[in-house]
C-alpha atoms as a PDB file:
ATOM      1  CA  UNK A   1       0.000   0.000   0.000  1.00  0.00           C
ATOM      2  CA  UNK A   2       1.054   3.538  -0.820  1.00  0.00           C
ATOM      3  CA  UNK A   3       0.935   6.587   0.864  1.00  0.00           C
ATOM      4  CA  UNK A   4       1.002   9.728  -0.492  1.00  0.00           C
ATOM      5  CA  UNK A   5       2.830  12.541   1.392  1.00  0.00           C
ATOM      6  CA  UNK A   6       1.456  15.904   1.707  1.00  0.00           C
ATOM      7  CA  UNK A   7      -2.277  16.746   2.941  1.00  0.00           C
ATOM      8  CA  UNK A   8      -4.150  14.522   1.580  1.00  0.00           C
ATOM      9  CA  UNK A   9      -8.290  15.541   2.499  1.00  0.00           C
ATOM     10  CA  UNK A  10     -10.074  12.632   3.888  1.00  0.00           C
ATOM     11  CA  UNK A  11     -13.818  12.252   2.333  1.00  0.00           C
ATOM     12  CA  UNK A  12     -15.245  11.980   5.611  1.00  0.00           C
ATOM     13  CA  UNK A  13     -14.144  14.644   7.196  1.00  0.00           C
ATOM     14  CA  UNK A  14     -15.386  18.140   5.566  1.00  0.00           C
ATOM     15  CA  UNK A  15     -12.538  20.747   4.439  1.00  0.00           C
ATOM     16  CA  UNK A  16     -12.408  23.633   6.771  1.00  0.00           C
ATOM     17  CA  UNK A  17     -10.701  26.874   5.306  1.00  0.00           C
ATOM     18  CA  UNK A  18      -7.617  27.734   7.155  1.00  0.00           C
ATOM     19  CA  UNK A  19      -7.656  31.242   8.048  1.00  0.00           C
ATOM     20  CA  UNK A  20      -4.269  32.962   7.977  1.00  0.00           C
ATOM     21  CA  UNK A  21      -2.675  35.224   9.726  1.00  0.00           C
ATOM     22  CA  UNK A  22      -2.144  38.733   8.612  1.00  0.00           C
ATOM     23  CA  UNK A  23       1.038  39.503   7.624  1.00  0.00           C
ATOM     24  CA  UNK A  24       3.091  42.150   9.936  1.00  0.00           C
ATOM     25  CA  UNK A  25       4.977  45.017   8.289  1.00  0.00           C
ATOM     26  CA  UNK A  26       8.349  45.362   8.764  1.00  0.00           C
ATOM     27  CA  UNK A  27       7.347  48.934   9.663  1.00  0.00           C
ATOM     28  CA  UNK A  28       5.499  47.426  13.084  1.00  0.00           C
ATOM     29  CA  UNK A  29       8.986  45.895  13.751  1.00  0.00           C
ATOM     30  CA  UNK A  30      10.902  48.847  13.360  1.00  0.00           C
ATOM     31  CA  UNK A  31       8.498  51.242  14.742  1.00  0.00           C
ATOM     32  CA  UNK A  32       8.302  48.946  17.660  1.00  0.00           C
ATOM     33  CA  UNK A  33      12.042  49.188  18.652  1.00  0.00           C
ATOM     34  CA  UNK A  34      12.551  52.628  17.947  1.00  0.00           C
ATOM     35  CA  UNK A  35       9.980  52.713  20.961  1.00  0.00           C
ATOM     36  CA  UNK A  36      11.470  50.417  23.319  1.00  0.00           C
ATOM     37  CA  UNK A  37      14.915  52.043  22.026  1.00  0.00           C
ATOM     38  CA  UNK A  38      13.378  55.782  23.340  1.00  0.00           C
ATOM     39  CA  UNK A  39      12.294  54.526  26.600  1.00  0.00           C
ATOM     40  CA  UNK A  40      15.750  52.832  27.381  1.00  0.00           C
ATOM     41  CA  UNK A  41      17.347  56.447  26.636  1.00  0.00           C
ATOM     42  CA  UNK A  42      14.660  57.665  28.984  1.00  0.00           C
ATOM     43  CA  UNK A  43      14.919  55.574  31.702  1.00  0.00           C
ATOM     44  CA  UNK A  44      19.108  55.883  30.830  1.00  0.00           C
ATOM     45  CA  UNK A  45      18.584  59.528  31.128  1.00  0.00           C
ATOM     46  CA  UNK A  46      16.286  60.044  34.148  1.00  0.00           C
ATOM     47  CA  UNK A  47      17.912  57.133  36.505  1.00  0.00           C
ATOM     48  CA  UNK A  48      21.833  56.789  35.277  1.00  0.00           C
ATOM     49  CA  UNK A  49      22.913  58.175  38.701  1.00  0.00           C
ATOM     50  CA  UNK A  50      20.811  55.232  40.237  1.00  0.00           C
ATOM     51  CA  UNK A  51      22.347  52.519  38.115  1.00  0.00           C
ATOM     52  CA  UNK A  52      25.639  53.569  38.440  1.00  0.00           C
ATOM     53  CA  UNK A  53      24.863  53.194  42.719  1.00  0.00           C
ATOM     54  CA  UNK A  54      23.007  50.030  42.153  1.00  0.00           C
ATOM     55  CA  UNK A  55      25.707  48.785  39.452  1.00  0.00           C
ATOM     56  CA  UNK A  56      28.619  49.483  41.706  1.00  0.00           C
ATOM     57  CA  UNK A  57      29.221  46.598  43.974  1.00  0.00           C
ATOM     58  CA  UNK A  58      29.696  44.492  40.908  1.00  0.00           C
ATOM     59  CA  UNK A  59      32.990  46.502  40.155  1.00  0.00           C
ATOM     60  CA  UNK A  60      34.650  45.370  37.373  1.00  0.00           C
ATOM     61  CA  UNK A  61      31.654  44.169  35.983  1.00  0.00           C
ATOM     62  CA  UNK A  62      29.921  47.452  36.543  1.00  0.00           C
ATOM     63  CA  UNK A  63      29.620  48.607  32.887  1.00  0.00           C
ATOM     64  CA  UNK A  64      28.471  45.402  32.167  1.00  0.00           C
ATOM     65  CA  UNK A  65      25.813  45.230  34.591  1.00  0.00           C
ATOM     66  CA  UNK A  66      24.508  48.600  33.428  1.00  0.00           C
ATOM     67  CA  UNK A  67      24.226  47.661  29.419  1.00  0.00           C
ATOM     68  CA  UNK A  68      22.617  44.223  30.425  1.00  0.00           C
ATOM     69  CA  UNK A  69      19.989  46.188  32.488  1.00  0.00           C
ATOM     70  CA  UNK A  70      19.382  49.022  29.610  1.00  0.00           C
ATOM     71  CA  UNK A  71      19.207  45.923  26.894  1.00  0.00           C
ATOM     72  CA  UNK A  72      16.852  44.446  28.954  1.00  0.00           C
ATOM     73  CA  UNK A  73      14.604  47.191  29.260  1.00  0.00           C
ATOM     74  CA  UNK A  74      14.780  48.161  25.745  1.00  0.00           C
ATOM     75  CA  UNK A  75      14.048  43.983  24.698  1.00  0.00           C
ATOM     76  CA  UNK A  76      11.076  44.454  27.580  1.00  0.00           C
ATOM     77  CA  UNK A  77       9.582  47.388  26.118  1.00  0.00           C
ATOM     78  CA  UNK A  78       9.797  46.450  22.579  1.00  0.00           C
ATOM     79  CA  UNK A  79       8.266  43.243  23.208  1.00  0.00           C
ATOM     80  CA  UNK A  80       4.996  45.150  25.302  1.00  0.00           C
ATOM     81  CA  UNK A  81       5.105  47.619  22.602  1.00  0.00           C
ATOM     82  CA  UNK A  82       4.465  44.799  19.831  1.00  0.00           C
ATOM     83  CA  UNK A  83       2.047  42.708  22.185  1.00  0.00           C
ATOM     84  CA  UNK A  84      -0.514  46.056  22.645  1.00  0.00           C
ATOM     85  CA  UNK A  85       0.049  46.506  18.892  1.00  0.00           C
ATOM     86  CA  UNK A  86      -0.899  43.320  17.845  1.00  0.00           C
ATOM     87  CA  UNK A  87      -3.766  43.366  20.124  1.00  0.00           C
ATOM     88  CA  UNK A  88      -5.203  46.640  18.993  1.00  0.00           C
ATOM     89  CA  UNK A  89      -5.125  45.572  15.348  1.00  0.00           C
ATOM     90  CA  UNK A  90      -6.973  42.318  16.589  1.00  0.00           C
ATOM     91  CA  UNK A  91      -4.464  39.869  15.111  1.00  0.00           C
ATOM     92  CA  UNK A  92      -3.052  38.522  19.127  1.00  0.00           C
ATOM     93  CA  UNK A  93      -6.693  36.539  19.162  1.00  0.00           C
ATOM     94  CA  UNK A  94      -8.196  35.641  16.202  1.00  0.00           C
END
């Protein structure tokens, strides 16, 4: 017997129509970041005195500490930022 690879529809069962997603810009992407890159500077320019106090005990790894906190927000808030977008449009829950 033979079977043939692929989706094959089964006679009993009635085809459905798939419904698929919308496609996302690449100007919701980059929109996106440039948002979650704005608050970083923000919260870089409003608390650096703060993260370099909270930062310090780490010493050497100081500088460190402080990008890995600012990437982190900036990942954080472009994520959010693309999560209430998608959800506005309607295309988080179909």
């Amino acid at each position: 017997m033979y079977n043939r690879h692929g989706p094959v529809p089964d006679d009993d069962q009635p085809t459905q129509g798939v419904i698929q997603p919308a496609e996302i810009d690449a100007t919701e992407r980059y929109v996106c970041s440039l948002i979650g890159l704005g608050a970083m500077a923000g919260v870089l320019l409003l608390f650096y005195p703060l993260l370099l106090a909270v930062t310090r005990p780490f010493q050497q790894l100081s500088i460190t500490a402080l990008v890995f906190v600012l990437v982190t927000v900036w990942l954080l808030v472009w994520l959010g930022t693309e999560l209430v977008w998608e959800w506005q449009t309607g295309r988080l829950f179909p």
